[in-house]
C-alpha atoms as a PDB file:
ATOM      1  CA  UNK A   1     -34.876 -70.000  40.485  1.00  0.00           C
ATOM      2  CA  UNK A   2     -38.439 -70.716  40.058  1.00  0.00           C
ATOM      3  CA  UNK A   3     -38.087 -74.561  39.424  1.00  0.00           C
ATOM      4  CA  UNK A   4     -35.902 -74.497  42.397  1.00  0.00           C
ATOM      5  CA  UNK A   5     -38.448 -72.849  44.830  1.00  0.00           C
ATOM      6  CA  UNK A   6     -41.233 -75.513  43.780  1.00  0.00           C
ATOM      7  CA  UNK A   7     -39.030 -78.341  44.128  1.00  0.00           C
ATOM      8  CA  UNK A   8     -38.095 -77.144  47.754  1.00  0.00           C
ATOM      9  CA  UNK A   9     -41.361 -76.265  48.373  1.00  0.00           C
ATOM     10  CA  UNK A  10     -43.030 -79.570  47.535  1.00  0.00           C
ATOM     11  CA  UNK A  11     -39.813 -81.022  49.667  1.00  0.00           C
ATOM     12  CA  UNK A  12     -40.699 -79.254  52.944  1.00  0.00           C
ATOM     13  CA  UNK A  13     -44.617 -79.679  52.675  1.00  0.00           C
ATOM     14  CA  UNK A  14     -43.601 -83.605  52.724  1.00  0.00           C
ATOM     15  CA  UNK A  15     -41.614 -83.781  55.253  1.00  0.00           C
ATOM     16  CA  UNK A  16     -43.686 -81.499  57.675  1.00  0.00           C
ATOM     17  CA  UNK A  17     -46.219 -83.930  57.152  1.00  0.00           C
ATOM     18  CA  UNK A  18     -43.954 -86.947  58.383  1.00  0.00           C
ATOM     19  CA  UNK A  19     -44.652 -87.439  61.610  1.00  0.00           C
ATOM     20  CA  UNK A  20     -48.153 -88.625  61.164  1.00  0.00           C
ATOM     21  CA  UNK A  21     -45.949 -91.618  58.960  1.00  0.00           C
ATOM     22  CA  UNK A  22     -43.833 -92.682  61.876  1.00  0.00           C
ATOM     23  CA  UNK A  23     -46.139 -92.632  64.168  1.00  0.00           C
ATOM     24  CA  UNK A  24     -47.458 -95.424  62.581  1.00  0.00           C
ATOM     25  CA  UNK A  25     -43.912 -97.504  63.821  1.00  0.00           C
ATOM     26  CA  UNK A  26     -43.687 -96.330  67.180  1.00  0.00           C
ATOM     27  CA  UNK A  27     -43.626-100.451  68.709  1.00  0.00           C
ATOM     28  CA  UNK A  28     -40.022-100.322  66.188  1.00  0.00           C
ATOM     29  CA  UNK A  29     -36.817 -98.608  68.144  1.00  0.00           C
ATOM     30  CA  UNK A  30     -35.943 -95.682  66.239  1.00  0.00           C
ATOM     31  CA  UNK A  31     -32.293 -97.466  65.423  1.00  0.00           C
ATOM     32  CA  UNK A  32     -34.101 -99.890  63.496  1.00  0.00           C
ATOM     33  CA  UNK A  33     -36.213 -97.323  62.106  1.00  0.00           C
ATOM     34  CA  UNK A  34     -33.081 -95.282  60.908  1.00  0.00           C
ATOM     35  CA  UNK A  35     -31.282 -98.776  59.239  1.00  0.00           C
ATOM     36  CA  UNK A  36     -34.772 -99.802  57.449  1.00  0.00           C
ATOM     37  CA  UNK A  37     -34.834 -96.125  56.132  1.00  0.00           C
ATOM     38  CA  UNK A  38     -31.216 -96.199  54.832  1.00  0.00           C
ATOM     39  CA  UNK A  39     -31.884 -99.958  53.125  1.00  0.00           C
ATOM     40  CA  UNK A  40     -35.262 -99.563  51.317  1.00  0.00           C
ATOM     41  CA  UNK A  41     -33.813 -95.820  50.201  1.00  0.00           C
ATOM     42  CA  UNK A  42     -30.637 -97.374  49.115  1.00  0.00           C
ATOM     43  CA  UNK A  43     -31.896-100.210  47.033  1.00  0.00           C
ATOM     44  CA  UNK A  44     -35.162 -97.843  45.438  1.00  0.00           C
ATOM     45  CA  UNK A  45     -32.430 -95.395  44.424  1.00  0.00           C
ATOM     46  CA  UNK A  46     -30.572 -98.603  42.892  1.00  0.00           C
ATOM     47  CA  UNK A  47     -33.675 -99.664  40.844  1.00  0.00           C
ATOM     48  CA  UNK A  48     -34.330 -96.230  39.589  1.00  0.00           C
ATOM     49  CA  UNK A  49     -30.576 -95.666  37.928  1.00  0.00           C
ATOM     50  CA  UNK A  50     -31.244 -99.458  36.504  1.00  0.00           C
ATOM     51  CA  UNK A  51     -34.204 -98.383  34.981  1.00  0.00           C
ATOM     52  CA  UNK A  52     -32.544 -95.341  33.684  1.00  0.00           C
ATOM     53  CA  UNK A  53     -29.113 -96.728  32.658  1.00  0.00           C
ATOM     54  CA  UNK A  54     -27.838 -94.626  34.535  1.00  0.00           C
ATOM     55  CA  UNK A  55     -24.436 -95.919  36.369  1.00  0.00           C
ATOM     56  CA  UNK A  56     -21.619 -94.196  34.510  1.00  0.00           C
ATOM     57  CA  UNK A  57     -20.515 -91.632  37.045  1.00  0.00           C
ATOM     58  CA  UNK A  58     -20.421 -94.095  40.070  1.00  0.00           C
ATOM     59  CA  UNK A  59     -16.738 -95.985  38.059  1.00  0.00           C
ATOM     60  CA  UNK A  60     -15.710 -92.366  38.441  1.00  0.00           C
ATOM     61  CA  UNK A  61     -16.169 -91.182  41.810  1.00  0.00           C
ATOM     62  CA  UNK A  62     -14.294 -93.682  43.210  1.00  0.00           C
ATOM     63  CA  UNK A  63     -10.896 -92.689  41.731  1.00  0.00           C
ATOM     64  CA  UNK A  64     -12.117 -88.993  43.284  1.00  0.00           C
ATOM     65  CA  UNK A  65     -11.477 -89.301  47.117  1.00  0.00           C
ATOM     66  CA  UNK A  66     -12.841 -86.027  48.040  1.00  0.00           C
ATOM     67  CA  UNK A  67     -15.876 -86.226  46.343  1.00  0.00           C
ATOM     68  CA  UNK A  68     -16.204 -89.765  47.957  1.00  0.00           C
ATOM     69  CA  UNK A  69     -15.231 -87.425  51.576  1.00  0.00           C
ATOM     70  CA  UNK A  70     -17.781 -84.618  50.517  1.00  0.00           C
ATOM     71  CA  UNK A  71     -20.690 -87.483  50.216  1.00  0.00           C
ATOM     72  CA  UNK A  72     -19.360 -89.220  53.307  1.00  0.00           C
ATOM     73  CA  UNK A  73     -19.655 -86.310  55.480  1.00  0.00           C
ATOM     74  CA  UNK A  74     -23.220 -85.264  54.341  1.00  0.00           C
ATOM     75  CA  UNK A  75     -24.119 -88.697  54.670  1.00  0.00           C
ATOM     76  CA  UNK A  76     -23.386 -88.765  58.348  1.00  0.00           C
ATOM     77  CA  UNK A  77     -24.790 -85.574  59.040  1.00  0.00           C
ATOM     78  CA  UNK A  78     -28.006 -86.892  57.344  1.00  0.00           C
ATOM     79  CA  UNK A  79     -28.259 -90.266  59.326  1.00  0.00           C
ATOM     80  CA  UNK A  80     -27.804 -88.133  62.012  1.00  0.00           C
ATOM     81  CA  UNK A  81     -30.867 -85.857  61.208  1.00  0.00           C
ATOM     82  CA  UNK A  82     -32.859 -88.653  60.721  1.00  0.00           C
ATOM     83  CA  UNK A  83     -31.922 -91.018  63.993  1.00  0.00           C
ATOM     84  CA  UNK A  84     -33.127 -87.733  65.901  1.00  0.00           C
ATOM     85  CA  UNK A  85     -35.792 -87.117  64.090  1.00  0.00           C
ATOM     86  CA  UNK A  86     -37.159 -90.503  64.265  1.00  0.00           C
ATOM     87  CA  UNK A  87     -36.458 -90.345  67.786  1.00  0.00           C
ATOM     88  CA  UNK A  88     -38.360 -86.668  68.572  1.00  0.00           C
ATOM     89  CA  UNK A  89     -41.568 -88.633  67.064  1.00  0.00           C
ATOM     90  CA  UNK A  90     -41.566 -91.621  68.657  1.00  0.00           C
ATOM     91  CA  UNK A  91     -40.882 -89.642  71.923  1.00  0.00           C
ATOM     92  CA  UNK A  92     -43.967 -87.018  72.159  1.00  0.00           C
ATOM     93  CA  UNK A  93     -41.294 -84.261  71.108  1.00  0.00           C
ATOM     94  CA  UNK A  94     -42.616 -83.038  67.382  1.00  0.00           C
ATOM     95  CA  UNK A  95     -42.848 -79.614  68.802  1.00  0.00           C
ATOM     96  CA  UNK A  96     -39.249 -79.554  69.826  1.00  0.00           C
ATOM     97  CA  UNK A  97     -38.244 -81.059  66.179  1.00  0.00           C
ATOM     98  CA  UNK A  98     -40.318 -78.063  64.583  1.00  0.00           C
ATOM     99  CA  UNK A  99     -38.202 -75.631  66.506  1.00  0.00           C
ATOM    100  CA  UNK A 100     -35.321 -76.779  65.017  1.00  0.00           C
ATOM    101  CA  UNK A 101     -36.087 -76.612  61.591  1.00  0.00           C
ATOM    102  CA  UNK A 102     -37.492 -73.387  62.302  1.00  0.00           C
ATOM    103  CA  UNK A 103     -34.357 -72.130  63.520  1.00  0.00           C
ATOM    104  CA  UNK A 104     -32.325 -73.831  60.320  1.00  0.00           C
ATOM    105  CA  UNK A 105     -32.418 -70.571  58.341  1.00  0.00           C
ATOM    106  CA  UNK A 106     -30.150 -69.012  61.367  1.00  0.00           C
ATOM    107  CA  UNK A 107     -27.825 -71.743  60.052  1.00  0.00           C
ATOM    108  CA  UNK A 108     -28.194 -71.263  56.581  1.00  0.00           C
ATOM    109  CA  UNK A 109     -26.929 -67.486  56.679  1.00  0.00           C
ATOM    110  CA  UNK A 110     -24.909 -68.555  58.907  1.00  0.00           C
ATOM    111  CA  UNK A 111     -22.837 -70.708  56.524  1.00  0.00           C
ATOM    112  CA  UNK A 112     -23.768 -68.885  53.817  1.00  0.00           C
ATOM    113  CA  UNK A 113     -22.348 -65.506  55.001  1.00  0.00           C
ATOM    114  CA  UNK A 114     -19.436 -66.960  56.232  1.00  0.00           C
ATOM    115  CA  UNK A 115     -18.710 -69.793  53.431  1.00  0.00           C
ATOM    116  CA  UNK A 116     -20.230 -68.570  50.416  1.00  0.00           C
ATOM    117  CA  UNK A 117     -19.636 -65.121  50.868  1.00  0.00           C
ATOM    118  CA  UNK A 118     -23.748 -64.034  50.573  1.00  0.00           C
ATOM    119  CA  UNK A 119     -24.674 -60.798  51.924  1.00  0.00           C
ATOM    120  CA  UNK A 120     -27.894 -60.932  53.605  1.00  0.00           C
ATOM    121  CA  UNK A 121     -29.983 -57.421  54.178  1.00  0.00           C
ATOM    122  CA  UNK A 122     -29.921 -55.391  56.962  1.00  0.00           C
ATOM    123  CA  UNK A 123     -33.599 -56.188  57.660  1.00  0.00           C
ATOM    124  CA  UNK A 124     -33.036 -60.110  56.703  1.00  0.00           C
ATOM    125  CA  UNK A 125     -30.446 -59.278  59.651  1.00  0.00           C
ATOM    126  CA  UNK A 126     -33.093 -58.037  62.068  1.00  0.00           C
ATOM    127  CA  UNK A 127     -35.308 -61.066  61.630  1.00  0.00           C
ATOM    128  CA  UNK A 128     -32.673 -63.607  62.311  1.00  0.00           C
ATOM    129  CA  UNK A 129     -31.768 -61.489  65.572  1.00  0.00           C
ATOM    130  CA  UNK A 130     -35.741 -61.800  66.659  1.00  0.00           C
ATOM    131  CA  UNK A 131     -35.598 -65.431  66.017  1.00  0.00           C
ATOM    132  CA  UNK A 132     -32.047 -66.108  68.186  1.00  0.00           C
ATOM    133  CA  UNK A 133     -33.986 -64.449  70.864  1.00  0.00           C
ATOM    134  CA  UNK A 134     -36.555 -66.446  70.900  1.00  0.00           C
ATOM    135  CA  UNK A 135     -34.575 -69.371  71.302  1.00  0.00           C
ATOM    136  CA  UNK A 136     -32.679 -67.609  73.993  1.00  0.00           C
ATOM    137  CA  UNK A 137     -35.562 -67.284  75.710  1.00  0.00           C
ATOM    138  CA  UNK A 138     -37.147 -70.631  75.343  1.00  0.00           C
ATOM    139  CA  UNK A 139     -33.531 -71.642  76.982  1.00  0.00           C
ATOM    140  CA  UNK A 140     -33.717 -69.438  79.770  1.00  0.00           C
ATOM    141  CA  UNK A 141     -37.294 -70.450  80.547  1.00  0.00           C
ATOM    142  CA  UNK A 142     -36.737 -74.044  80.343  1.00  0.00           C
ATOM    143  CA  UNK A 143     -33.155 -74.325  82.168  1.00  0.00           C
ATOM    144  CA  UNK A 144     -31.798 -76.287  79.368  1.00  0.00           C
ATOM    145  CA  UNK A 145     -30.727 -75.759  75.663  1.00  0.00           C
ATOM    146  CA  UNK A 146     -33.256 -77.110  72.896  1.00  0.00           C
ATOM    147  CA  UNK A 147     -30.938 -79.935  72.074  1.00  0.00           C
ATOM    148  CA  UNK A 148     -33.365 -81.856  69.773  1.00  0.00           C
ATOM    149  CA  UNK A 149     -33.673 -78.206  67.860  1.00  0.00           C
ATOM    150  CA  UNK A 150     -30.156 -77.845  67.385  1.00  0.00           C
ATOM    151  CA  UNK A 151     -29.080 -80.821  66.531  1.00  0.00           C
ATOM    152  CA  UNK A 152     -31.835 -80.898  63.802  1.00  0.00           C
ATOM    153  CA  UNK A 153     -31.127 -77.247  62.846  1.00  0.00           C
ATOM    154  CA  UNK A 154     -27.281 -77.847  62.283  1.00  0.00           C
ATOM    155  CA  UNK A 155     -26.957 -81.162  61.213  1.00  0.00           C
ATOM    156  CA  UNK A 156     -29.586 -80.047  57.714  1.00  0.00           C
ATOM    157  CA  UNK A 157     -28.223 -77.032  57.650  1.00  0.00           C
ATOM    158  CA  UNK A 158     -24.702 -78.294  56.997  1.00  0.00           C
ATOM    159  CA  UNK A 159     -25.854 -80.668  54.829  1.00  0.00           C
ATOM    160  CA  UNK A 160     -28.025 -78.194  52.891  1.00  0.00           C
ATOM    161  CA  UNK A 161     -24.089 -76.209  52.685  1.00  0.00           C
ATOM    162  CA  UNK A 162     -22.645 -79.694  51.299  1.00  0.00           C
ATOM    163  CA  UNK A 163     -25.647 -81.054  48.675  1.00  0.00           C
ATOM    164  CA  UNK A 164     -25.336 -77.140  47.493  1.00  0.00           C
ATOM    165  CA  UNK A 165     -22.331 -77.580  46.409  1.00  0.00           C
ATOM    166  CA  UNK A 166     -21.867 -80.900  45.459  1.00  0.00           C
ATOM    167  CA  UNK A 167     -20.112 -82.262  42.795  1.00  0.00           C
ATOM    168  CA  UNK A 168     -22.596 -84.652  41.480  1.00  0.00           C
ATOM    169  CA  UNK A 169     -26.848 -84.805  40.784  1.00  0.00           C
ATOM    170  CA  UNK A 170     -29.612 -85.046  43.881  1.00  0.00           C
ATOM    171  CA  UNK A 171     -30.313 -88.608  42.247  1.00  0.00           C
ATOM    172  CA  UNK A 172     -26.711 -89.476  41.840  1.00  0.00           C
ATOM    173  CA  UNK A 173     -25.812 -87.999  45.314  1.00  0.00           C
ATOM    174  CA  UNK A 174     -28.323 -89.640  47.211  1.00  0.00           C
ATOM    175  CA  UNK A 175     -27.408 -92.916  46.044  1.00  0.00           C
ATOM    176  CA  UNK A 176     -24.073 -92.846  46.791  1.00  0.00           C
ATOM    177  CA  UNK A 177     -25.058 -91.018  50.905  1.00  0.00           C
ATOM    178  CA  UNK A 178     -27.052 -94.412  51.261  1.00  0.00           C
ATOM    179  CA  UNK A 179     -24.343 -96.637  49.428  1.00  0.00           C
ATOM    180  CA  UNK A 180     -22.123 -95.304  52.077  1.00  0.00           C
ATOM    181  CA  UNK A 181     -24.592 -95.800  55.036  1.00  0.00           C
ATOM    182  CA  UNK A 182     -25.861 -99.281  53.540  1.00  0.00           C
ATOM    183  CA  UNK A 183     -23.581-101.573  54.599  1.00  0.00           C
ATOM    184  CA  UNK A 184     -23.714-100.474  58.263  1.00  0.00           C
ATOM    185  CA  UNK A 185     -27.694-100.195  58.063  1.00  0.00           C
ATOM    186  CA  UNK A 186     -27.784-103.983  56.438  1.00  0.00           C
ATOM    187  CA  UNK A 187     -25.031-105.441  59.289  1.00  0.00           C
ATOM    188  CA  UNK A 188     -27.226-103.946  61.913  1.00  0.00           C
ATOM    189  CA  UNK A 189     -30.527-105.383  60.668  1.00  0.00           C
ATOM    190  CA  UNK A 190     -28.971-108.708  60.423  1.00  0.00           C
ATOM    191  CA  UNK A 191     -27.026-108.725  63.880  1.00  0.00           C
ATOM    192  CA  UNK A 192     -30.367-107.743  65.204  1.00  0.00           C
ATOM    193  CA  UNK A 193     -32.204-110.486  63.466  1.00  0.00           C
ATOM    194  CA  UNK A 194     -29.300-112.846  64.372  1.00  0.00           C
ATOM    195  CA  UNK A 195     -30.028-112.394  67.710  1.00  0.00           C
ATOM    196  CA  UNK A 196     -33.638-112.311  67.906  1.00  0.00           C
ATOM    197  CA  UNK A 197     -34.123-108.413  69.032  1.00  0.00           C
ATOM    198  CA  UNK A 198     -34.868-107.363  65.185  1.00  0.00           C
ATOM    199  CA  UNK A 199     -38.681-106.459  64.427  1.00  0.00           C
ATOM    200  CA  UNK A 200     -38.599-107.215  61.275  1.00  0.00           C
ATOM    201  CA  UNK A 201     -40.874-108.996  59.226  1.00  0.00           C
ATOM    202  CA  UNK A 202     -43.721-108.132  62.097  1.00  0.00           C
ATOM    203  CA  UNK A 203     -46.388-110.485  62.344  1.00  0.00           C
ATOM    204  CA  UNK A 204     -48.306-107.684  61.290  1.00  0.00           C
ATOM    205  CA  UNK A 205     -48.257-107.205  57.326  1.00  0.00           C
ATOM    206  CA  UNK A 206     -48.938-103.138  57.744  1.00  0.00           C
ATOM    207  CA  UNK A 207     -45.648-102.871  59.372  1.00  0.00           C
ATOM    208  CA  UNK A 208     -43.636-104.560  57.164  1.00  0.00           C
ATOM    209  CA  UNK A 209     -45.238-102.547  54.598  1.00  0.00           C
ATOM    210  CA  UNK A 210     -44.796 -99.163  56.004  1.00  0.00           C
ATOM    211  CA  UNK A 211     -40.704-100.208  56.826  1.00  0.00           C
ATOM    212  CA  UNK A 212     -40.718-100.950  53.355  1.00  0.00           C
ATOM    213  CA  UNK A 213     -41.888 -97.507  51.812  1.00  0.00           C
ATOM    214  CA  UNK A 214     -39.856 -95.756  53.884  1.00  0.00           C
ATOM    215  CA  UNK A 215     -37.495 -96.026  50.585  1.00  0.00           C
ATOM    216  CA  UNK A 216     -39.468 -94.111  48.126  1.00  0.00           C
ATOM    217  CA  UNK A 217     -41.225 -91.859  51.087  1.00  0.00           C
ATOM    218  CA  UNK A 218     -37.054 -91.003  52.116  1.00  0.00           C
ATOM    219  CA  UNK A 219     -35.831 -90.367  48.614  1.00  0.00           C
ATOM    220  CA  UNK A 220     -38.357 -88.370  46.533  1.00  0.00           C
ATOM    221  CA  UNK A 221     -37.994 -85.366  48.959  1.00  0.00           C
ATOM    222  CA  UNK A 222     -34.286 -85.208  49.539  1.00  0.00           C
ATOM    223  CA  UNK A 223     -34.372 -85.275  45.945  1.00  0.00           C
ATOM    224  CA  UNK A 224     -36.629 -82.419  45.574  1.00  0.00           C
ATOM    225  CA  UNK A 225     -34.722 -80.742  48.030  1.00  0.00           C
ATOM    226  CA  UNK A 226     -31.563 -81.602  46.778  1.00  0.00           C
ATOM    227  CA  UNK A 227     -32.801 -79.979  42.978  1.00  0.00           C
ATOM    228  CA  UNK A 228     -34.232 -76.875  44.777  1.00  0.00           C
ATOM    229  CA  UNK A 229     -30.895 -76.445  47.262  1.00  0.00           C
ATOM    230  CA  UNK A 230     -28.710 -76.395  44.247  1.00  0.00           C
ATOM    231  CA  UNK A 231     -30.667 -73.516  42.380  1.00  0.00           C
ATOM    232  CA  UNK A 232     -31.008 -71.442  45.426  1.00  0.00           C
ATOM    233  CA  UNK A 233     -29.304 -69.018  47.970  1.00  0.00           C
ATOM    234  CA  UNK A 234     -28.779 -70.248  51.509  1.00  0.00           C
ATOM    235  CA  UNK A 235     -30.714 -67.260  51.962  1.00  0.00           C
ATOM    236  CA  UNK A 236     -34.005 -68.282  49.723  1.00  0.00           C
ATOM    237  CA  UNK A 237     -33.500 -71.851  50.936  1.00  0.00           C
ATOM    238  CA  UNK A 238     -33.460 -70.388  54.228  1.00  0.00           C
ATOM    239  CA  UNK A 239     -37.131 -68.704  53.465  1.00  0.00           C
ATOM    240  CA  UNK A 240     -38.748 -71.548  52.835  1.00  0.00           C
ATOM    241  CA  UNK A 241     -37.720 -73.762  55.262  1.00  0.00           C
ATOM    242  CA  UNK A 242     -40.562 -73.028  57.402  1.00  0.00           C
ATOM    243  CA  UNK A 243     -43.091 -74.657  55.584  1.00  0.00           C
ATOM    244  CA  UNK A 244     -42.165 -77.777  56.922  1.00  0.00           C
ATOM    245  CA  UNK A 245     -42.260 -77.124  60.604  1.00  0.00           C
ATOM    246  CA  UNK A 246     -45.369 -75.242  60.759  1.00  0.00           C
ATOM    247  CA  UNK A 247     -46.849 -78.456  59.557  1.00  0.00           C
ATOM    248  CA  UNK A 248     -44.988 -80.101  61.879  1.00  0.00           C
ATOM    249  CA  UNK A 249     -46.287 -77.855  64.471  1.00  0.00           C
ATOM    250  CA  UNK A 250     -49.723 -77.986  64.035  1.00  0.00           C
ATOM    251  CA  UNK A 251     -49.500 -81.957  63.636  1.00  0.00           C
ATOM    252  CA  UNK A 252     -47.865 -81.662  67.282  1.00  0.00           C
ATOM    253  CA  UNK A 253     -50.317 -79.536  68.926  1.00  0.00           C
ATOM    254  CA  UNK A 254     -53.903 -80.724  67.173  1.00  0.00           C
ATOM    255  CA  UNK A 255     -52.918 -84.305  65.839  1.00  0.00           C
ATOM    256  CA  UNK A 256     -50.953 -85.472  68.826  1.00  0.00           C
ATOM    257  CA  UNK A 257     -51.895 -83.138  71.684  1.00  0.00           C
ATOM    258  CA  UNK A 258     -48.607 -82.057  72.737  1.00  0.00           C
ATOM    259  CA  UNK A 259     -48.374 -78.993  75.873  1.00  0.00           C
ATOM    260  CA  UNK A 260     -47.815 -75.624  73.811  1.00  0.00           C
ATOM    261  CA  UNK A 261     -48.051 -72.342  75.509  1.00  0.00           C
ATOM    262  CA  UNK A 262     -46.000 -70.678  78.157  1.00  0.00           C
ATOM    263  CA  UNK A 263     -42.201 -70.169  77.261  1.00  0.00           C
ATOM    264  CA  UNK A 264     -42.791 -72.251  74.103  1.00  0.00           C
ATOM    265  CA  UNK A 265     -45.596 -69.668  73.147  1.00  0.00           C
ATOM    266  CA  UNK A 266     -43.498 -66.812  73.628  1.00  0.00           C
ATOM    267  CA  UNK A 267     -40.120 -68.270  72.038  1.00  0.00           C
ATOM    268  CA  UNK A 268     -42.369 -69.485  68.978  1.00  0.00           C
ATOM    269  CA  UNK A 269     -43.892 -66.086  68.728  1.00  0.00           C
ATOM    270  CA  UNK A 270     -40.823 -64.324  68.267  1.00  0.00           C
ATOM    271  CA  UNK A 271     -39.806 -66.535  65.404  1.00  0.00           C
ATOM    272  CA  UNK A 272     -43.017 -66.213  63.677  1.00  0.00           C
ATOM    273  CA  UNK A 273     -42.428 -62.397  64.055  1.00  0.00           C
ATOM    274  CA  UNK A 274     -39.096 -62.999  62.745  1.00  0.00           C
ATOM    275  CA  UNK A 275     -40.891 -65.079  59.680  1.00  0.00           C
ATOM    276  CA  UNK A 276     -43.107 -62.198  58.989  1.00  0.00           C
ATOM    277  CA  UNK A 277     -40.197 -59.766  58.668  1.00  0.00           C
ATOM    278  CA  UNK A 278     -37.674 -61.909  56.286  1.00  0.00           C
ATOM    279  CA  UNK A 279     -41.070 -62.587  54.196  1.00  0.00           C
ATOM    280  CA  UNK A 280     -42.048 -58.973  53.321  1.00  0.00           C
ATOM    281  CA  UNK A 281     -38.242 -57.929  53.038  1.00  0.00           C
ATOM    282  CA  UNK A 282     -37.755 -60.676  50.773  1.00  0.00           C
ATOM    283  CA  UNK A 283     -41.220 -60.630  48.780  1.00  0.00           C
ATOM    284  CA  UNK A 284     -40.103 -56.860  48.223  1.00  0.00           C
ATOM    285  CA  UNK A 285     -36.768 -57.042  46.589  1.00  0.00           C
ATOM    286  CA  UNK A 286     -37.994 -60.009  43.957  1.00  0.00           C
ATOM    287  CA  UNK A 287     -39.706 -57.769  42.575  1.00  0.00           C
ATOM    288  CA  UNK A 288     -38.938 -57.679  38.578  1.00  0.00           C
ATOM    289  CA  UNK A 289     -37.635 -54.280  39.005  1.00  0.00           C
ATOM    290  CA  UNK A 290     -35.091 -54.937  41.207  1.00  0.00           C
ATOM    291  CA  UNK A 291     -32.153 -56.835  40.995  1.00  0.00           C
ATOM    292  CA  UNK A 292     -31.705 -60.009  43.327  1.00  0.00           C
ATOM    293  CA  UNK A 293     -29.146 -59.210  45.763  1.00  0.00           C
ATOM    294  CA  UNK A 294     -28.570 -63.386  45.569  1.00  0.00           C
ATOM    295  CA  UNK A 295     -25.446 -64.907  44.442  1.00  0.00           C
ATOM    296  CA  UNK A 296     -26.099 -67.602  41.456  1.00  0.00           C
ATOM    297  CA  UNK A 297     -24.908 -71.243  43.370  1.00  0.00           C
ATOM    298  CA  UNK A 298     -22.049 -73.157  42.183  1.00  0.00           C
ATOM    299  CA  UNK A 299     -23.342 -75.472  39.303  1.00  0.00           C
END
């Protein structure tokens, strides 16, 4: 449990902290972006099981078609957290993509009531209902849903649901989410190099270079996250999930400069309220004299 709240921990701290990295490729579309990501992840991941010697379970999960569906599915749904992501960045819209991973927990007991059959607490319950009505309100206000929130909120959330429960190791799993993705990452480099509308290699040697560790910078957190996701609740995952976009928030608003107050203000308010709530409730019952009302996740 502990081992799995570092891991996440260290996972979300990175990743609130990666907008300041793609700013740094905002001349690149973000399509490009995304398909750079996928290769240089893919082919680190493949260097690190050579080093290790570690290829025996990919013979096997090819003769097992739904674990091959399993990773096929959470591989979309992360190439399609990332595409938006990359997108929100390069866009002036890192507030809006801290919303939604703010509002991820709602998600997480969401599938975790409903598929996993964890009972959350009545005042866990309370703080999710503050939060939903703050992004009620921010939709109200604005005349429009959040759409970059929610597609960021339930595309990790469901593929927090699948790594949770999958069938193979964060190292093993993430290579075989980017060997699916690969091939469609590497034909759309090429067709774009092919026809002269690629970016890459830049006449600039920084660029090429920060395409390039996009690999390692991808795959060490989804592995820590991947480690912590599998030793922990929806619930608990759920908790600390906001580390990452209050970092991403405050790289918004003092880092970029981006408009906060208003209808924003208000809606974020009410899901900081929310954050205090499930934090007390939840720093209160793991205490060693109670007994965790969390169900152990499938191994």
């Amino acid at each position: 449990m502990h081992l799995g709240a570092l891991s996440a921990s260290l996972a979300f701290v990175w990743w609130g902290l990666f907008p300041l990295y793609f700013r740094l490729v905002t001349g690149i579309p973000p399509g490009e972006v995304l398909a750079h990501r996928i290769v240089w992840c893919m082919l680190f991941l493949a260097g690190v099981l050579t080093l290790r010697r570690q290829w025996t379970w990919f013979p096997q999960v090819l003769r097992q078609p739904k674990v091959l569906a399993a990773f096929t599915a959470s591989a979309l749904l992360i190439a399609a957290n990332w595409l938006t992501y990359i997108w929100s960045v390069n866009n002036d819209h890192v507030i809006d993509a801290s919303l939604g991973y703010f509002i991820t927990p709602l998600f997480n007991v969401l599938l975790g009531y409903t598929l996993l059959k964890e009972r959350p607490r009545r005042v866990q319950w309370i703080a999710l209902a503050i939060a939903a009505f703050g992004v009620a309100w921010l939709t109200m206000q604005t005349g429009k849903l959040p759409w970059i929130a929610l597609v960021l909120g339930i595309t990790f959330a469901c593929y927090g649901l699948l790594r949770k429960v999958a069938a193979l190791g964060p190292l093993e799993g993430l290579t075989l989410e980017t060997i699916v993705l690969g091939p469609l990452a590497l034909a759309a480099l090429l067709y774009w190099a092919r026809a002269g509308t690629g970016l890459f290699p830049a006449d600039a040697l920084a660029t090429n270079v920060w395409l390039i560790a996009l690999g390692p910078l991808t795959a060490v957190p989804l592995l820590l996250f991947a480690a912590g996701a599998r030793r922990l609740s929806m619930t608990a995952l759920g908790l600390l999930q906001y580390i990452g976009p209050t970092i991403q928030l405050a790289v918004g608003v003092w880092a970029f400069g981006e408009p906060f107050g208003g209808a924003r203000l208000i809606s974020f308010a009410c899901i900081w309220l929310a954050l205090v709530i499930y934090t007390f409730d939840g720093w209160r019952h793991s205490a060693p004299r109670r007994t965790s009302t969390f169900v152990d996740p499938p191994r």
